[in-house]
N, C-alpha and C. Protein backbone atom coordinates (compact mmCIF):
# COMPACT_ATOMS: atom_id res chain seq x y z
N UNK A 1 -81.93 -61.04 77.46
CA UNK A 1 -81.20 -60.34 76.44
C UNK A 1 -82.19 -59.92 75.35
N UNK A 2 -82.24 -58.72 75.02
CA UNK A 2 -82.75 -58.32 73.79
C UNK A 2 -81.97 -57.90 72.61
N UNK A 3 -82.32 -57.84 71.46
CA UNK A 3 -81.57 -57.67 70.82
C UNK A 3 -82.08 -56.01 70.29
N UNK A 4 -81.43 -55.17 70.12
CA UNK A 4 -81.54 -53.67 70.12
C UNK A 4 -81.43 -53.10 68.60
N UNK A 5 -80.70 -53.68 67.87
CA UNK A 5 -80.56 -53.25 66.22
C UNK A 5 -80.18 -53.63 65.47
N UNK A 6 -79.93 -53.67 64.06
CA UNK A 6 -79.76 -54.91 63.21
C UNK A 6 -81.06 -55.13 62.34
N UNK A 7 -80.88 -56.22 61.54
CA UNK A 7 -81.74 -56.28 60.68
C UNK A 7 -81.83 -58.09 60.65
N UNK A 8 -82.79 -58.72 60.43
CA UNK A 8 -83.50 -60.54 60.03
C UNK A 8 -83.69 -60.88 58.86
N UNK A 9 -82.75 -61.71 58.33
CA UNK A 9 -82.54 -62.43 56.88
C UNK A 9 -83.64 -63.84 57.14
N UNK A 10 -84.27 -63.83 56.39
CA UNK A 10 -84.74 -64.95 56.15
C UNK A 10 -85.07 -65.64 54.78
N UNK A 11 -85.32 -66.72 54.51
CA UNK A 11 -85.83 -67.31 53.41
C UNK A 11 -87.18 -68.55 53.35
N UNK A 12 -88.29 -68.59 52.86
CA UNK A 12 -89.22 -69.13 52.58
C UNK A 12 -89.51 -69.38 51.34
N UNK A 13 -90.22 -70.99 51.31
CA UNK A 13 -90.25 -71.56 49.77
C UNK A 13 -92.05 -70.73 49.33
N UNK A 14 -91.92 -70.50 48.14
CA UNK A 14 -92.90 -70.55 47.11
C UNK A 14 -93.77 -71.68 46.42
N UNK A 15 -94.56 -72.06 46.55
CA UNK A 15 -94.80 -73.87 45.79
C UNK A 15 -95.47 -72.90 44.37
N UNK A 16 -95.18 -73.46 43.63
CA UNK A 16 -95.59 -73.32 42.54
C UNK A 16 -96.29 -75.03 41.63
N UNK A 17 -97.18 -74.78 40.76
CA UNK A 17 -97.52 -76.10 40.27
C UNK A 17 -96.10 -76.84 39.42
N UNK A 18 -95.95 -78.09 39.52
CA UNK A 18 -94.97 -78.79 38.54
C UNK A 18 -94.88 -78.86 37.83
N UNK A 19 -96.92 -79.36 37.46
CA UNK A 19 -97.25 -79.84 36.16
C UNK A 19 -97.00 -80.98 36.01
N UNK A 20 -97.56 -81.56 35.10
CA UNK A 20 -97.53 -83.01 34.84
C UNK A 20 -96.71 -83.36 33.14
N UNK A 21 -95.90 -83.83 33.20
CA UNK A 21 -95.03 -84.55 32.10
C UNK A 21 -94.35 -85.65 31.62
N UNK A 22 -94.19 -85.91 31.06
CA UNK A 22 -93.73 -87.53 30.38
C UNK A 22 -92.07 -87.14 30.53
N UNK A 23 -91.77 -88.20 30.61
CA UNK A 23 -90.22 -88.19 30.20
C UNK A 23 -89.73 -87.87 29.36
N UNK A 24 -90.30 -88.46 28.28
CA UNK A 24 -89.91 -87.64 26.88
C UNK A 24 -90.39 -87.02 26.05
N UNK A 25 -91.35 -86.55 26.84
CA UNK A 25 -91.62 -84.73 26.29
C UNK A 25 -90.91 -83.31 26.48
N UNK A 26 -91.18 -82.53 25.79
CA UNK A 26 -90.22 -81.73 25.70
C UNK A 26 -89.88 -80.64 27.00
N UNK A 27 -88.75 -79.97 27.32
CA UNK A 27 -89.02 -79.22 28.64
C UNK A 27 -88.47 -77.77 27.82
N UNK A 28 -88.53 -76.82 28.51
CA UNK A 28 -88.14 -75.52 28.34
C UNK A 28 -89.41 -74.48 27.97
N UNK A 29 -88.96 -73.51 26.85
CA UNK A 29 -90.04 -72.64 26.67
C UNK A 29 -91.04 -73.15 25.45
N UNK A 30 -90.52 -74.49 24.79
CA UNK A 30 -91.52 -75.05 23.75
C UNK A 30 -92.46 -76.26 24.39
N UNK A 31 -92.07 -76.36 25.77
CA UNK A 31 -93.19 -77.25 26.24
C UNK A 31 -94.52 -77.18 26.13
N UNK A 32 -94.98 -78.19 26.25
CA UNK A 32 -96.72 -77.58 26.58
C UNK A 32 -97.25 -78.48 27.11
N UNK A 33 -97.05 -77.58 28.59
CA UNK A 33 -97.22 -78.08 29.95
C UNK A 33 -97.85 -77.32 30.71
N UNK A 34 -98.74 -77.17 31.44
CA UNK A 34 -99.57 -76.07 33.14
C UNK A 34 -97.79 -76.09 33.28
N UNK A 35 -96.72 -76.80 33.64
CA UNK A 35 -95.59 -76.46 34.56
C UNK A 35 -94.86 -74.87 34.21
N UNK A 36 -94.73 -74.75 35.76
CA UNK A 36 -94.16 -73.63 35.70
C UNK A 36 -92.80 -73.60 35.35
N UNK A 37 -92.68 -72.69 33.89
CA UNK A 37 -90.97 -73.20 33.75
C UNK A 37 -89.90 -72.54 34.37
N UNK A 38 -89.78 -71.48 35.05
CA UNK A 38 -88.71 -70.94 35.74
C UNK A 38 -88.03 -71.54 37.25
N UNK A 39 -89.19 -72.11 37.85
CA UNK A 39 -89.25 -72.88 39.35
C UNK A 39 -88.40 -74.18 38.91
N UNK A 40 -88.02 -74.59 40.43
CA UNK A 40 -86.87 -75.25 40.46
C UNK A 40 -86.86 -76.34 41.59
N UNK A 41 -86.66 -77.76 41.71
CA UNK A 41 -86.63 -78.15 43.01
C UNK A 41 -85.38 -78.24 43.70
N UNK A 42 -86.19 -78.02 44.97
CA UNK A 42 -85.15 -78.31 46.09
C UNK A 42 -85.65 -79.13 47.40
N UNK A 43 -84.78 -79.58 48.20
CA UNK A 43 -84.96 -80.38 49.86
C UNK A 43 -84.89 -80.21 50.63
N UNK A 44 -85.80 -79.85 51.56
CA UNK A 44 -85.57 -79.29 53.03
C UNK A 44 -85.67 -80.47 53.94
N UNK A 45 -85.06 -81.12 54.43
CA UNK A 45 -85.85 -82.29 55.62
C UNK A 45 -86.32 -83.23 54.99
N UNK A 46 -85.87 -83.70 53.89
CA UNK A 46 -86.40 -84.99 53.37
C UNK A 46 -87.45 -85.00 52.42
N UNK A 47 -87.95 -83.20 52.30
CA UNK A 47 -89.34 -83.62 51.61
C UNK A 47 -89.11 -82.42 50.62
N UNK A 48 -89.71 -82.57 49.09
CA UNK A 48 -88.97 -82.24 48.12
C UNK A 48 -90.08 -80.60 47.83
N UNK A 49 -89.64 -79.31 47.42
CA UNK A 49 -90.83 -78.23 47.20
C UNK A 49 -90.07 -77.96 45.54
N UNK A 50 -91.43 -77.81 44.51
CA UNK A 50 -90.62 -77.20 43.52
C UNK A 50 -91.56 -75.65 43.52
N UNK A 51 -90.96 -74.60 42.86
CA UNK A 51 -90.86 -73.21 42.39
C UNK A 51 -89.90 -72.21 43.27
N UNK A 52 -90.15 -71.66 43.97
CA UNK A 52 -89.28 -70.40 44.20
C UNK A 52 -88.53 -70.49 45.85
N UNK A 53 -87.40 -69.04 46.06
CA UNK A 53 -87.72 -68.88 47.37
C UNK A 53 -88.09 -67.41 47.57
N UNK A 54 -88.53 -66.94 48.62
CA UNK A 54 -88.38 -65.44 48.62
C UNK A 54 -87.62 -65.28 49.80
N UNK A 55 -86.78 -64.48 49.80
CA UNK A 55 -85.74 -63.91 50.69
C UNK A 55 -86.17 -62.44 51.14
N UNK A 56 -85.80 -62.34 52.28
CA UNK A 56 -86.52 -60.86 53.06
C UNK A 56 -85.73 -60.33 54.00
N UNK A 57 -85.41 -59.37 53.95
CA UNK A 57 -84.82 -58.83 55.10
C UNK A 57 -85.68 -58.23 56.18
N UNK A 58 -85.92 -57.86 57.25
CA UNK A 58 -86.84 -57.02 58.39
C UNK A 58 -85.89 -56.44 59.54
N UNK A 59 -86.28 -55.62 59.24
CA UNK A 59 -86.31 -54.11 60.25
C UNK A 59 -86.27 -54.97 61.76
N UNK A 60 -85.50 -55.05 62.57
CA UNK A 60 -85.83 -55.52 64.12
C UNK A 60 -86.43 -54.44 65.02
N UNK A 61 -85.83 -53.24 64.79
CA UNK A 61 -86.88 -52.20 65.44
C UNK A 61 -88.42 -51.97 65.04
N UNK A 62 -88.65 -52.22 63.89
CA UNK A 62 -90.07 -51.60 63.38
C UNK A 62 -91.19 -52.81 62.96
N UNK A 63 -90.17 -54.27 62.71
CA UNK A 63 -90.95 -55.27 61.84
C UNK A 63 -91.13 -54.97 60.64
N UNK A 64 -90.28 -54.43 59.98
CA UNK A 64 -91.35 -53.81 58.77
C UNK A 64 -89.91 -54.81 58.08
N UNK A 65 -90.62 -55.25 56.61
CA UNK A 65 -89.75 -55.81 55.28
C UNK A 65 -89.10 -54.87 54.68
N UNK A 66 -88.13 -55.05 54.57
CA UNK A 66 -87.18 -53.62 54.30
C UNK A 66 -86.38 -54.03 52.80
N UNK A 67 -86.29 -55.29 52.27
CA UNK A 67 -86.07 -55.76 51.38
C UNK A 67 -86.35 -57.22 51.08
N UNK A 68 -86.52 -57.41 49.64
CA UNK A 68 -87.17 -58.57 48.93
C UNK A 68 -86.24 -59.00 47.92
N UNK A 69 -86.22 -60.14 47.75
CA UNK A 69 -85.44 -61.14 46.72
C UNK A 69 -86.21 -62.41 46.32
N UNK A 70 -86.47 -62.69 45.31
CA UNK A 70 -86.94 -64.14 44.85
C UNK A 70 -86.19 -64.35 43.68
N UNK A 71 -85.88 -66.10 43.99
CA UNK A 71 -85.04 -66.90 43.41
C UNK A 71 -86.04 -68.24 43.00
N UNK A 72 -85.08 -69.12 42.32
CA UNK A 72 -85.33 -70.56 42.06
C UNK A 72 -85.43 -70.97 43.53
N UNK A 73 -86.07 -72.04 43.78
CA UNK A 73 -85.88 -72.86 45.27
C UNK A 73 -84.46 -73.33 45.48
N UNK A 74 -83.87 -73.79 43.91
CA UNK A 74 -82.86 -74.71 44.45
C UNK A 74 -81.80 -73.79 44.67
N UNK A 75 -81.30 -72.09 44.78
CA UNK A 75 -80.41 -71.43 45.17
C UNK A 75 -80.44 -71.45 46.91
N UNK A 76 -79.59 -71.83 47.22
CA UNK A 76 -79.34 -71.96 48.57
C UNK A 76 -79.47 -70.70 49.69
N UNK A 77 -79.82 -70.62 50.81
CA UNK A 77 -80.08 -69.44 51.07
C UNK A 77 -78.73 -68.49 51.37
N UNK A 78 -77.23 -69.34 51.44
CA UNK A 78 -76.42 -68.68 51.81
C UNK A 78 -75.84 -67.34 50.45
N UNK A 79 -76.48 -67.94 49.15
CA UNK A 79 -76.48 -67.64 48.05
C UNK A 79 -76.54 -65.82 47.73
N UNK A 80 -77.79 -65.54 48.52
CA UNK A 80 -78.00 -64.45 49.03
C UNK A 80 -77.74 -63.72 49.92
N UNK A 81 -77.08 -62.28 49.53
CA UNK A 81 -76.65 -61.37 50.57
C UNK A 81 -77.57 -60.02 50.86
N UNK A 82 -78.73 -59.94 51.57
CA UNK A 82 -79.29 -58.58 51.83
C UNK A 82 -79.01 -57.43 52.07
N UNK A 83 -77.80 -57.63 52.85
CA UNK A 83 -77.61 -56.78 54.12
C UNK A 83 -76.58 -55.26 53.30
N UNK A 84 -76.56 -54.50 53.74
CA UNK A 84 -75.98 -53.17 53.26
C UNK A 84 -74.48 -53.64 53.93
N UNK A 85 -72.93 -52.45 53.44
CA UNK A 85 -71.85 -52.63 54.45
C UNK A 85 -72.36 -52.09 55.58
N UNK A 86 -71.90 -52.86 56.99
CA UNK A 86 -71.98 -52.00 58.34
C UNK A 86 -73.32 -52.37 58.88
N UNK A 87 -74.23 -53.65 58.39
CA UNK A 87 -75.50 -53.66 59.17
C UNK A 87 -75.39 -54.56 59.94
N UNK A 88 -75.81 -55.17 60.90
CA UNK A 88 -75.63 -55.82 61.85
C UNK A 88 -76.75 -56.72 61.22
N UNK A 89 -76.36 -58.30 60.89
CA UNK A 89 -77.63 -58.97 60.06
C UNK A 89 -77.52 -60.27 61.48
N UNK A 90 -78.99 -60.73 61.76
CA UNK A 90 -78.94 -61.68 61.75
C UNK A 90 -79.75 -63.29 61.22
N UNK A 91 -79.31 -64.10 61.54
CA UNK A 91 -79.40 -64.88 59.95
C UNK A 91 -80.31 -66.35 60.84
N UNK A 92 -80.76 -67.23 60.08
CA UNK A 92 -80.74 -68.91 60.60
C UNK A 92 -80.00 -69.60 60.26
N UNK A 93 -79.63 -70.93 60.77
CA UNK A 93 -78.93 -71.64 60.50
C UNK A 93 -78.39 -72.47 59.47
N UNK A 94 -79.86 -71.87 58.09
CA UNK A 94 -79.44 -72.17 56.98
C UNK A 94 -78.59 -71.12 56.16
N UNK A 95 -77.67 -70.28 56.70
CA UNK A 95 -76.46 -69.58 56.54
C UNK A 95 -75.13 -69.76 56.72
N UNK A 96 -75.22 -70.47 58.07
CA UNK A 96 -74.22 -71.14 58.56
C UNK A 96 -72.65 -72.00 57.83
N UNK A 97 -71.81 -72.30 57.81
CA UNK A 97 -71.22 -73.30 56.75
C UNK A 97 -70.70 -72.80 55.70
N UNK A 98 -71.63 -71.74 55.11
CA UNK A 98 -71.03 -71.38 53.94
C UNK A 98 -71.14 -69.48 53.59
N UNK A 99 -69.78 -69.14 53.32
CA UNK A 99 -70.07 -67.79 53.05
C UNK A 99 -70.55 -67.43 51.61
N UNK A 100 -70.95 -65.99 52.00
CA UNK A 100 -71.92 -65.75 50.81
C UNK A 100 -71.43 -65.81 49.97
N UNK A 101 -72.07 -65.93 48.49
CA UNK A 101 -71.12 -65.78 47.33
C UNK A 101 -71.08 -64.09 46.84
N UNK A 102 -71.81 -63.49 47.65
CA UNK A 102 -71.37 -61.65 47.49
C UNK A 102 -73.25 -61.64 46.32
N UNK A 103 -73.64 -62.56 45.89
CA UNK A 103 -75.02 -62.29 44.89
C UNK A 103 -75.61 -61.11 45.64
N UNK A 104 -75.82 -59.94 44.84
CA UNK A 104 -76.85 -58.50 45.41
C UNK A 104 -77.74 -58.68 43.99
N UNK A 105 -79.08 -58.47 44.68
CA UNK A 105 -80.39 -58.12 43.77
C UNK A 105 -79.79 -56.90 43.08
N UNK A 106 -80.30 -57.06 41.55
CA UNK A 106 -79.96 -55.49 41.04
C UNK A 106 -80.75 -54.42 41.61
């Protein structure tokens, strides 16, 4: 079986640095920290990544990236919707379970 048309959702983490901090030092934009403050953790398999994800759509006929999205890590990938009305998407299993919440990149 091949698959003939349609488009491949995927999602991959970003590592970004943590940085190093005390407990009770300060967090946000008055920190002063190397940490990156927008990144976010999340868990894949037991083992923890903090900063981003990037989300991608691809072309199945051409390979080519046909659209881009980056998020916090900890937004889930079902979170994100790529796909145009009427495209034939297909997805991994970290989609599964839960429907999208409709989120489109501006």
């Amino acid at each position: 079986m091949k698959i003939k048309e349609g488009v491949i959702q995927d999602a991959t983490f970003i590592t970004a640095e943590p940085g190093h901090q005390k407990v009770d030092e300060p967090r946000g934009p008055e920190a002063k920290t190397r940490r990156n403050k927008e990144g976010e953790w999340a868990k894949k398999g037991g083992k923890s990544h903090y900063g981003y994800k990037l989300h991608s759509k691809m072309d199945i006929d051409y390979g080519l990236i046909r659209e881009i999205e980056t998020t916090p890590s900890s937004i889930h990938d079902s979170q994100i919707d790529l796909t145009k009305p009427g495209e034939v998407a297909y997805r991994d299993r970290g989609y599964f379970g839960a429907s999208c919440k409709g989120h489109k990149p501006p």
